[in-house]
Protein backbone atom coordinates (compact mmCIF):
# COMPACT_ATOMS: atom_id res chain seq x y z
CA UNK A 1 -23.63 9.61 7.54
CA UNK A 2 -20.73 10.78 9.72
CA UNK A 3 -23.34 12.64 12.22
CA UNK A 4 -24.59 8.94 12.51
CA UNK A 5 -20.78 7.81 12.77
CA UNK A 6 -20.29 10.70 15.48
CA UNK A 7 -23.16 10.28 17.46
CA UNK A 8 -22.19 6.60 17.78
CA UNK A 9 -19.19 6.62 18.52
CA UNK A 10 -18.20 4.69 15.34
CA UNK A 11 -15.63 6.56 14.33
CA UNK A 12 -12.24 4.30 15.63
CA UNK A 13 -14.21 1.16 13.99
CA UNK A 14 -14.59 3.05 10.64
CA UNK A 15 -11.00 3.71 10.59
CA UNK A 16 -9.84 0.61 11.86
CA UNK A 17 -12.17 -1.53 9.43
CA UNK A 18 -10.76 1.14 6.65
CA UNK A 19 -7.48 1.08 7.14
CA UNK A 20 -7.79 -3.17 7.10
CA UNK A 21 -9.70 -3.09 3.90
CA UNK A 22 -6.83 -0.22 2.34
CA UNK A 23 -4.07 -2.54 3.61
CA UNK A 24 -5.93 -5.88 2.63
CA UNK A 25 -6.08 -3.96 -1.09
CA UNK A 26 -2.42 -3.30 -1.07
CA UNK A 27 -0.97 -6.83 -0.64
CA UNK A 28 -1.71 -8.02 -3.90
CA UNK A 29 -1.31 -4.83 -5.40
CA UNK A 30 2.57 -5.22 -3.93
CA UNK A 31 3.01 -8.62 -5.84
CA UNK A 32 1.89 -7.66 -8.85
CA UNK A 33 3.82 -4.91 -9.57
CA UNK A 34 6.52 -6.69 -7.92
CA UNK A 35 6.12 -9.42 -10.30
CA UNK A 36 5.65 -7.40 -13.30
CA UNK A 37 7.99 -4.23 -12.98
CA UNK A 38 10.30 -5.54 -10.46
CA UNK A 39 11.32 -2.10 -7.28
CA UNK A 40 11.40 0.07 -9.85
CA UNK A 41 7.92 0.95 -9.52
CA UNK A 42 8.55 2.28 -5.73
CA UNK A 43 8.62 5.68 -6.89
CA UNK A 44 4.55 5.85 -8.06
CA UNK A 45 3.62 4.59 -4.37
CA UNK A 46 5.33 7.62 -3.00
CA UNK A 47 3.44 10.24 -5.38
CA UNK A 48 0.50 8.28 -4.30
CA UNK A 49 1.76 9.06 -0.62
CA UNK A 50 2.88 12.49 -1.16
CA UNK A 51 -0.44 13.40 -2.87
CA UNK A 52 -2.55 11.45 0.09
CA UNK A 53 -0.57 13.36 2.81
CA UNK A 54 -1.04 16.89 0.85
CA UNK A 55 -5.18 15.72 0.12
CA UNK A 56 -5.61 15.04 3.78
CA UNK A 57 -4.36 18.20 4.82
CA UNK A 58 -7.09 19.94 2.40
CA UNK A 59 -9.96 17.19 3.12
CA UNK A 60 -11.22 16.71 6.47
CA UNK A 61 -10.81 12.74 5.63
CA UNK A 62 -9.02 10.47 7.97
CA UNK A 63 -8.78 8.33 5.08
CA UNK A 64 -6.77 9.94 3.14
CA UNK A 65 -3.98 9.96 5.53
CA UNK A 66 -4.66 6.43 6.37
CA UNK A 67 -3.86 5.66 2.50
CA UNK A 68 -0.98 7.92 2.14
CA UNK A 69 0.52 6.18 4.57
CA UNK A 70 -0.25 2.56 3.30
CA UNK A 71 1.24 3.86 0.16
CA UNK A 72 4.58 4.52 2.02
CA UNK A 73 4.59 1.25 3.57
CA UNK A 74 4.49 -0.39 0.19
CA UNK A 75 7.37 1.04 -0.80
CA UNK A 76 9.11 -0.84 1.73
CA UNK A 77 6.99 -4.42 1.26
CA UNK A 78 7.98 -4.19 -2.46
CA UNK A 79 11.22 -4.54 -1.73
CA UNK A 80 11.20 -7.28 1.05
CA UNK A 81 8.34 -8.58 -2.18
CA UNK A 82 11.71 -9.21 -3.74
CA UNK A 83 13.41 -11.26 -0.71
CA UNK A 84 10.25 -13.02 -0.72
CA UNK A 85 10.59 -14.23 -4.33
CA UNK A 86 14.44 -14.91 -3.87
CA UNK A 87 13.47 -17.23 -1.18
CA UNK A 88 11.16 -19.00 -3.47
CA UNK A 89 7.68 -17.95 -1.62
CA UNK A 90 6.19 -16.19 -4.58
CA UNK A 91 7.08 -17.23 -8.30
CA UNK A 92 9.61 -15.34 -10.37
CA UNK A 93 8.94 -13.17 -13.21
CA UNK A 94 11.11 -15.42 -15.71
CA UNK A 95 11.28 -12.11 -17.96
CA UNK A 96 13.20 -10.77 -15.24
CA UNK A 97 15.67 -13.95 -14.02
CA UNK A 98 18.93 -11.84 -14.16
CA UNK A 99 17.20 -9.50 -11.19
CA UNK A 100 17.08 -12.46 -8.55
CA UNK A 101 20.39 -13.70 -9.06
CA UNK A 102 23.15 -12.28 -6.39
């Protein structure tokens, strides 16, 4: 498959349509653990980073850096996530009311 890829010359479209899809995965991933455990969760998206980053380095995968990566930038969408919901664009967890207020 990647000699087909390489020959090609398919390989910036196979990253580019990856790293859509990868992202595309992550939004709704971000509002539900938003909604359901609040910016507390940040910390599993940067083991999922840290352990993408140290995977690409053993793996000859593009990938894999492309998702360690997306899993850093969801720590920082979780947390604007939360702006979001203050501002009323996404619906409150009402287990967690006391989180929202200021």
């Amino acid at each position: 498959m990647m000699e087909f890829i390489d020959s090609y010359n398919l390989t910036g479209l196979v990253i580019g349509i990856s790293t859509f899809l990868i992202i595309g995965l992550f939004h709704p991933v971000v509002i539900k653990c938003e909604y359901y455990f609040g910016t507390r969760c940040w910390w599993i998206f940067l083991i999922f980073g840290v352990l993408g980053i140290i995977s690409s380095l053993y793996v000859r995968q593009v990938l894999l850096g492309v998702f360690a990566f997306s899993s850093f930038w969801t720590i920082l969408e979780i947390f604007e996530q939360k702006g979001r919901v203050k501002k009323g664009w996404f619906p409150m967890n009402p287990k967690r009311k006391k989180e929202y207020e200021s």
